[in-house]
PDB file of N, CA and C in Angstrom:
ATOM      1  N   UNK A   1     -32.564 183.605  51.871  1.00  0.00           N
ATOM      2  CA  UNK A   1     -32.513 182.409  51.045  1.00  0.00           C
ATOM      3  C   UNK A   1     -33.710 182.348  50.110  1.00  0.00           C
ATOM      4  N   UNK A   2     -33.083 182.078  48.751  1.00  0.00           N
ATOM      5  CA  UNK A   2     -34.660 181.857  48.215  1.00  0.00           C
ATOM      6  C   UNK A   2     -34.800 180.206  47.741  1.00  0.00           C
ATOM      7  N   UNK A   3     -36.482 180.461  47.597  1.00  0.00           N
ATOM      8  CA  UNK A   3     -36.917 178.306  47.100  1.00  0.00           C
ATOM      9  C   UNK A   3     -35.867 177.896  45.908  1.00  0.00           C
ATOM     10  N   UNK A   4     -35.788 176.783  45.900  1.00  0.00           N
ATOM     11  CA  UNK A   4     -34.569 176.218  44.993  1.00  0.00           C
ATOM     12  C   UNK A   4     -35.811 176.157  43.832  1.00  0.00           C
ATOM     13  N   UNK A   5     -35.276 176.167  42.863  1.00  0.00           N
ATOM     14  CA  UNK A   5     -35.778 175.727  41.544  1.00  0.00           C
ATOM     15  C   UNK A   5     -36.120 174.366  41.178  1.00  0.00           C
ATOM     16  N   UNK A   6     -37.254 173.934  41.200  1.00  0.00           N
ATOM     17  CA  UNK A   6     -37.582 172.839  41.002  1.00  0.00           C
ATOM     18  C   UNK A   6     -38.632 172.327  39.624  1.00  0.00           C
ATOM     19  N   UNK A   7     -37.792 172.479  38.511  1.00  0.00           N
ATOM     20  CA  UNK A   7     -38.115 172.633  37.179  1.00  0.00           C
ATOM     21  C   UNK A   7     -38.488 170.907  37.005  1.00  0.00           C
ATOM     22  N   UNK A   8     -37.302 170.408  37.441  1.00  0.00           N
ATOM     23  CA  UNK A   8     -37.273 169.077  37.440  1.00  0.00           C
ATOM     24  C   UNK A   8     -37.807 168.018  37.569  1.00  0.00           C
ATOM     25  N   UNK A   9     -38.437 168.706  38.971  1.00  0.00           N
ATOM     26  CA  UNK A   9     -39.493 168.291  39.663  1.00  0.00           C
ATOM     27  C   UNK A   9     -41.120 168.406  39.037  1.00  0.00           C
ATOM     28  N   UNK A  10     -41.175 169.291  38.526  1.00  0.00           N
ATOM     29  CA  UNK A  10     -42.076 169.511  37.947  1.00  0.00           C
ATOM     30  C   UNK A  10     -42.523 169.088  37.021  1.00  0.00           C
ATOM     31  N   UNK A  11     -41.308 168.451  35.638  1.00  0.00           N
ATOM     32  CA  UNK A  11     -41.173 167.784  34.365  1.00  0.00           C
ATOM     33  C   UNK A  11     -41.795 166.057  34.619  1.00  0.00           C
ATOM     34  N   UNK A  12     -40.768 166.111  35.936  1.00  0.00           N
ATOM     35  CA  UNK A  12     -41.193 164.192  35.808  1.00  0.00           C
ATOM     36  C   UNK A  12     -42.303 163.867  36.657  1.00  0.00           C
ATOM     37  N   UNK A  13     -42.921 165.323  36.839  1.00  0.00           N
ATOM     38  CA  UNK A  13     -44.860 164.702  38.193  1.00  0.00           C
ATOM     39  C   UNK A  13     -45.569 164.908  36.625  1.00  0.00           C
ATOM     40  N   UNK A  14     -45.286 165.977  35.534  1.00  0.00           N
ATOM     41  CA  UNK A  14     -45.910 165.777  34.793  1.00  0.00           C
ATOM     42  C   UNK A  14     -45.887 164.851  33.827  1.00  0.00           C
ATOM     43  N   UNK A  15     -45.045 164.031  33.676  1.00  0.00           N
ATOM     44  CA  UNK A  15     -44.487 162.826  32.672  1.00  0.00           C
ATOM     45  C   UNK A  15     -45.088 161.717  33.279  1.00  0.00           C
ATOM     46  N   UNK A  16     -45.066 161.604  34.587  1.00  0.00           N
ATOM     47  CA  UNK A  16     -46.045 160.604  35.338  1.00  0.00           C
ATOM     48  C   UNK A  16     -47.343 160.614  35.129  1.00  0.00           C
ATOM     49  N   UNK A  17     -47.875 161.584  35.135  1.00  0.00           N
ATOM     50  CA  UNK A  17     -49.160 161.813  35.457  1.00  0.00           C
ATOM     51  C   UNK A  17     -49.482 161.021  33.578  1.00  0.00           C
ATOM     52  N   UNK A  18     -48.883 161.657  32.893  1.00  0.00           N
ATOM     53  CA  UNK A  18     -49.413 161.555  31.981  1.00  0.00           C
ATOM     54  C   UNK A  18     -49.555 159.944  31.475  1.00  0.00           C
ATOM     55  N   UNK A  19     -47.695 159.498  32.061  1.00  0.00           N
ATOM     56  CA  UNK A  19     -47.740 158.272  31.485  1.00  0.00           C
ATOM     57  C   UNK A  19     -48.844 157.482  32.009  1.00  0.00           C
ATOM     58  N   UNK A  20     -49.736 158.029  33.665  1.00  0.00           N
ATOM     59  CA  UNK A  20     -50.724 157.205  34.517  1.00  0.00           C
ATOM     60  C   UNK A  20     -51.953 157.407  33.438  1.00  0.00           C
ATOM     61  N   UNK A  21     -52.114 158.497  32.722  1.00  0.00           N
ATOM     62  CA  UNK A  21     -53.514 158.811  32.116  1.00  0.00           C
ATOM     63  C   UNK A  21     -53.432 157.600  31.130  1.00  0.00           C
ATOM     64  N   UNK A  22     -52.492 157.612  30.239  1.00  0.00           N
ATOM     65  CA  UNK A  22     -51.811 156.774  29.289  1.00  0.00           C
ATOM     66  C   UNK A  22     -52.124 155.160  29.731  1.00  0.00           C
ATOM     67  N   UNK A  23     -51.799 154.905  30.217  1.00  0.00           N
ATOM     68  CA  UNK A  23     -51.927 153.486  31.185  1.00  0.00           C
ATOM     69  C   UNK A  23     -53.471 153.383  31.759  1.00  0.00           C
ATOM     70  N   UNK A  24     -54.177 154.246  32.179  1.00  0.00           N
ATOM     71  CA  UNK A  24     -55.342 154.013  32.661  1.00  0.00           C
ATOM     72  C   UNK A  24     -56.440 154.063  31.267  1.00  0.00           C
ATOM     73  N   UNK A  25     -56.425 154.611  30.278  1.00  0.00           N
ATOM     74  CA  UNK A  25     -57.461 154.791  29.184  1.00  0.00           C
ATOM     75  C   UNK A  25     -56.519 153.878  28.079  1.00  0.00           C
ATOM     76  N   UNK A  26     -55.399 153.269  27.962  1.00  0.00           N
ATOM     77  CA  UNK A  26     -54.663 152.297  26.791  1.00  0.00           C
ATOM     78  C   UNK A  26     -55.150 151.067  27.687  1.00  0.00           C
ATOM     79  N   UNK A  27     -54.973 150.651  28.898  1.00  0.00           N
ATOM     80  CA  UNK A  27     -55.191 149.398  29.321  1.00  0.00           C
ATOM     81  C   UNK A  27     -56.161 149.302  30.575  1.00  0.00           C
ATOM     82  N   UNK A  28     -56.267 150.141  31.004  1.00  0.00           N
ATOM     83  CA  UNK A  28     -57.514 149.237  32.545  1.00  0.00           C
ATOM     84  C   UNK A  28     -58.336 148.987  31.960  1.00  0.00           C
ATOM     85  N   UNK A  29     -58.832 150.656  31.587  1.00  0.00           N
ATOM     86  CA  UNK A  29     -60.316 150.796  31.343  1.00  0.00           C
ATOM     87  C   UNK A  29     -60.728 149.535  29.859  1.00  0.00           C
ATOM     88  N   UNK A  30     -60.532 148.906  28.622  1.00  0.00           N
ATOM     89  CA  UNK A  30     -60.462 148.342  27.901  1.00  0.00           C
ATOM     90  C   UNK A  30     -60.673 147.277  28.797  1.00  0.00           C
ATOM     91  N   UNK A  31     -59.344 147.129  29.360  1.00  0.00           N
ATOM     92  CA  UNK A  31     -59.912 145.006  30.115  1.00  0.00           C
ATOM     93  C   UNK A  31     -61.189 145.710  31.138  1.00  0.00           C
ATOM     94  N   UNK A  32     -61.638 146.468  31.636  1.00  0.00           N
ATOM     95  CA  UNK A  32     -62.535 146.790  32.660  1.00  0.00           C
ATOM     96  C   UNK A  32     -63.713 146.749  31.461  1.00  0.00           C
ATOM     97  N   UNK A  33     -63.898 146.918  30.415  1.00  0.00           N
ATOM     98  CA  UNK A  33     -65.227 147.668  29.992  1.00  0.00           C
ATOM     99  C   UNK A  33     -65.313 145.603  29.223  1.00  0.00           C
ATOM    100  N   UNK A  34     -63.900 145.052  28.643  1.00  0.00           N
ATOM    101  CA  UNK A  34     -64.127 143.176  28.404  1.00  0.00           C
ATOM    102  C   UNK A  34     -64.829 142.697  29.248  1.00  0.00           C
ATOM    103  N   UNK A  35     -64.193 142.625  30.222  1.00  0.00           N
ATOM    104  CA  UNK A  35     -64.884 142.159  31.711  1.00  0.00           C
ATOM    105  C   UNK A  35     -65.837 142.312  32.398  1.00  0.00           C
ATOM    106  N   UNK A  36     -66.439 143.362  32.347  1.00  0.00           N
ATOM    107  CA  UNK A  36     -67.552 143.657  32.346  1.00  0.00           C
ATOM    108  C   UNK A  36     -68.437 143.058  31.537  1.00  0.00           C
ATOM    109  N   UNK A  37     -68.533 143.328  30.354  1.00  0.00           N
ATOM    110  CA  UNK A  37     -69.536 142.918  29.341  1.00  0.00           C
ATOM    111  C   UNK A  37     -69.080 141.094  29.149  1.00  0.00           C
ATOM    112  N   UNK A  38     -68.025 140.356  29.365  1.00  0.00           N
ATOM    113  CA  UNK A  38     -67.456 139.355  29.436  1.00  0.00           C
ATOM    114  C   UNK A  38     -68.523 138.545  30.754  1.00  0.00           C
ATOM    115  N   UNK A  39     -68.768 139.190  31.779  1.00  0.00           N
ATOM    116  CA  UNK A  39     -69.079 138.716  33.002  1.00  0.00           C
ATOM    117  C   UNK A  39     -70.543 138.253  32.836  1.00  0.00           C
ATOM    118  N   UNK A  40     -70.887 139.946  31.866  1.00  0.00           N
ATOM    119  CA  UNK A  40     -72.759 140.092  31.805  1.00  0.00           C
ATOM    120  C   UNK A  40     -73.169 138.351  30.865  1.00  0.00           C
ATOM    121  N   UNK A  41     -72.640 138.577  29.725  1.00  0.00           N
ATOM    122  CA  UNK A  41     -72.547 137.242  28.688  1.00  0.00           C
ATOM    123  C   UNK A  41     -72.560 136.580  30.001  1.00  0.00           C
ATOM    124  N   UNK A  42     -71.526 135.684  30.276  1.00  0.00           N
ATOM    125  CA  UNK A  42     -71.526 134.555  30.876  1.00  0.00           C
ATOM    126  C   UNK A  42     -72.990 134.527  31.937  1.00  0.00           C
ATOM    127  N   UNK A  43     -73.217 134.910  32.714  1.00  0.00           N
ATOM    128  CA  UNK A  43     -74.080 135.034  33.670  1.00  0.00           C
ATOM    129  C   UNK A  43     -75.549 135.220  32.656  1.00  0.00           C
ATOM    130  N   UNK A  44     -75.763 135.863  31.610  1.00  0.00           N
ATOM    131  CA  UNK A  44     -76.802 135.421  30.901  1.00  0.00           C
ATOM    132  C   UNK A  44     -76.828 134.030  29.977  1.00  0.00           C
ATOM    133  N   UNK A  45     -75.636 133.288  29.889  1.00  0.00           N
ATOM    134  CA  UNK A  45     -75.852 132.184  29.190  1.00  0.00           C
ATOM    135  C   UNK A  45     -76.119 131.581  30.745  1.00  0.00           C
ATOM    136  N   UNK A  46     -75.626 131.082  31.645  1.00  0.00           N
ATOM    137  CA  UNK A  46     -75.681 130.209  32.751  1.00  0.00           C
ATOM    138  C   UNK A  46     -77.119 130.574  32.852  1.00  0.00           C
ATOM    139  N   UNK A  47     -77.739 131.877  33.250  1.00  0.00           N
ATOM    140  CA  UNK A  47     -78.865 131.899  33.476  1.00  0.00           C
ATOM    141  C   UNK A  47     -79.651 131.092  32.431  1.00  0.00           C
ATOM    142  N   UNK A  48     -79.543 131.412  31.369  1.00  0.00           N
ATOM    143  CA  UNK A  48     -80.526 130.360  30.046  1.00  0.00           C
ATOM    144  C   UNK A  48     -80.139 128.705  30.222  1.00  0.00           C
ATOM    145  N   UNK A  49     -79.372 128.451  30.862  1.00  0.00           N
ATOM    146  CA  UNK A  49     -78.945 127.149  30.689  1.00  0.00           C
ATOM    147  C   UNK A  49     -80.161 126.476  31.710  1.00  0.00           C
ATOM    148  N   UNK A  50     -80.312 127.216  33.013  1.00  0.00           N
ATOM    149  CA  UNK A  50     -80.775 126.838  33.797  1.00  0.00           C
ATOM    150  C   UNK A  50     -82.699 126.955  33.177  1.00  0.00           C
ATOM    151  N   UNK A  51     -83.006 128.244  33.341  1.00  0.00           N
ATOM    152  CA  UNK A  51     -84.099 128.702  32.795  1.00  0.00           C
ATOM    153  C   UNK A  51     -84.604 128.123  31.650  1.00  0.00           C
ATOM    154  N   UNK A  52     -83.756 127.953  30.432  1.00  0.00           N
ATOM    155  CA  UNK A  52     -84.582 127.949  29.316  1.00  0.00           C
ATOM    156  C   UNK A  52     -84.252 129.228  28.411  1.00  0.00           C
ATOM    157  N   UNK A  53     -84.393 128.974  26.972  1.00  0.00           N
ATOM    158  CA  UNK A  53     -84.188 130.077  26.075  1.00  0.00           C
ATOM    159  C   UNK A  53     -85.770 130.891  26.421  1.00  0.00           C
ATOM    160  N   UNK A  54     -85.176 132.520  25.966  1.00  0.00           N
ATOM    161  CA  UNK A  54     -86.446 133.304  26.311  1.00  0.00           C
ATOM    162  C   UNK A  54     -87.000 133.021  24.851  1.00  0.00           C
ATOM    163  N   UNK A  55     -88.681 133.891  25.246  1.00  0.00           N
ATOM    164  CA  UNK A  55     -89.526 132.929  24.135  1.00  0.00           C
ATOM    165  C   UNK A  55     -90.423 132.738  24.836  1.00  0.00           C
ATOM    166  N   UNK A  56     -91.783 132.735  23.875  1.00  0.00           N
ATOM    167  CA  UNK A  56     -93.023 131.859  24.719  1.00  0.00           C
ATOM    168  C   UNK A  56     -92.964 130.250  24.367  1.00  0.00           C
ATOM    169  N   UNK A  57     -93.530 129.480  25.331  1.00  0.00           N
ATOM    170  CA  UNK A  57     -93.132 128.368  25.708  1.00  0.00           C
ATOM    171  C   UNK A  57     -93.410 127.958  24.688  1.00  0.00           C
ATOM    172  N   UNK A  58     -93.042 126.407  24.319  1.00  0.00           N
ATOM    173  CA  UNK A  58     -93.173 125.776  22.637  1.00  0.00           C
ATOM    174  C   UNK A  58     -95.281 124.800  23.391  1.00  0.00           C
ATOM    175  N   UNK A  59     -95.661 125.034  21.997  1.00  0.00           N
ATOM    176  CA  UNK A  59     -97.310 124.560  22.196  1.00  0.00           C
ATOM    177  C   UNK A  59     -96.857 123.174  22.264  1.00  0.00           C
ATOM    178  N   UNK A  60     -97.965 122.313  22.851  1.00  0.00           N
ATOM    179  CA  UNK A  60     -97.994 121.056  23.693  1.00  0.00           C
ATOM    180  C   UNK A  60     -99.055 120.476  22.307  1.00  0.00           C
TER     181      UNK A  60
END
């Protein structure tokens, strides 16, 4: 007996894969790299809200 031919098989792991590359660099990574830098912003304004704008202090 010989291995069956699995051409088929082979076409749609590579059509996947690709459509996954496709999907991971068109959309995660983009909202991942917003969100990120989205998160940093927020957490440096809250921090100034609390703190104070940076700067040396205003003269008395």
């Amino acid at each position: 007996m010989s291995a069956p031919d699995d051409t088929h098989g082979r076409v749609r792991r590579k059509r996947m894969e690709i459509f996954a590359f496709l999907f991971l660099t068109a959309v995660v990574m983009p909202v991942l790299a917003i969100g990120t830098v989205g998160s940093y912003g927020l957490a440096v304004w809250i921090y100034q809200m609390v703190a104070g704008p940076p700067g040396p202090p205003p003269p008395h």
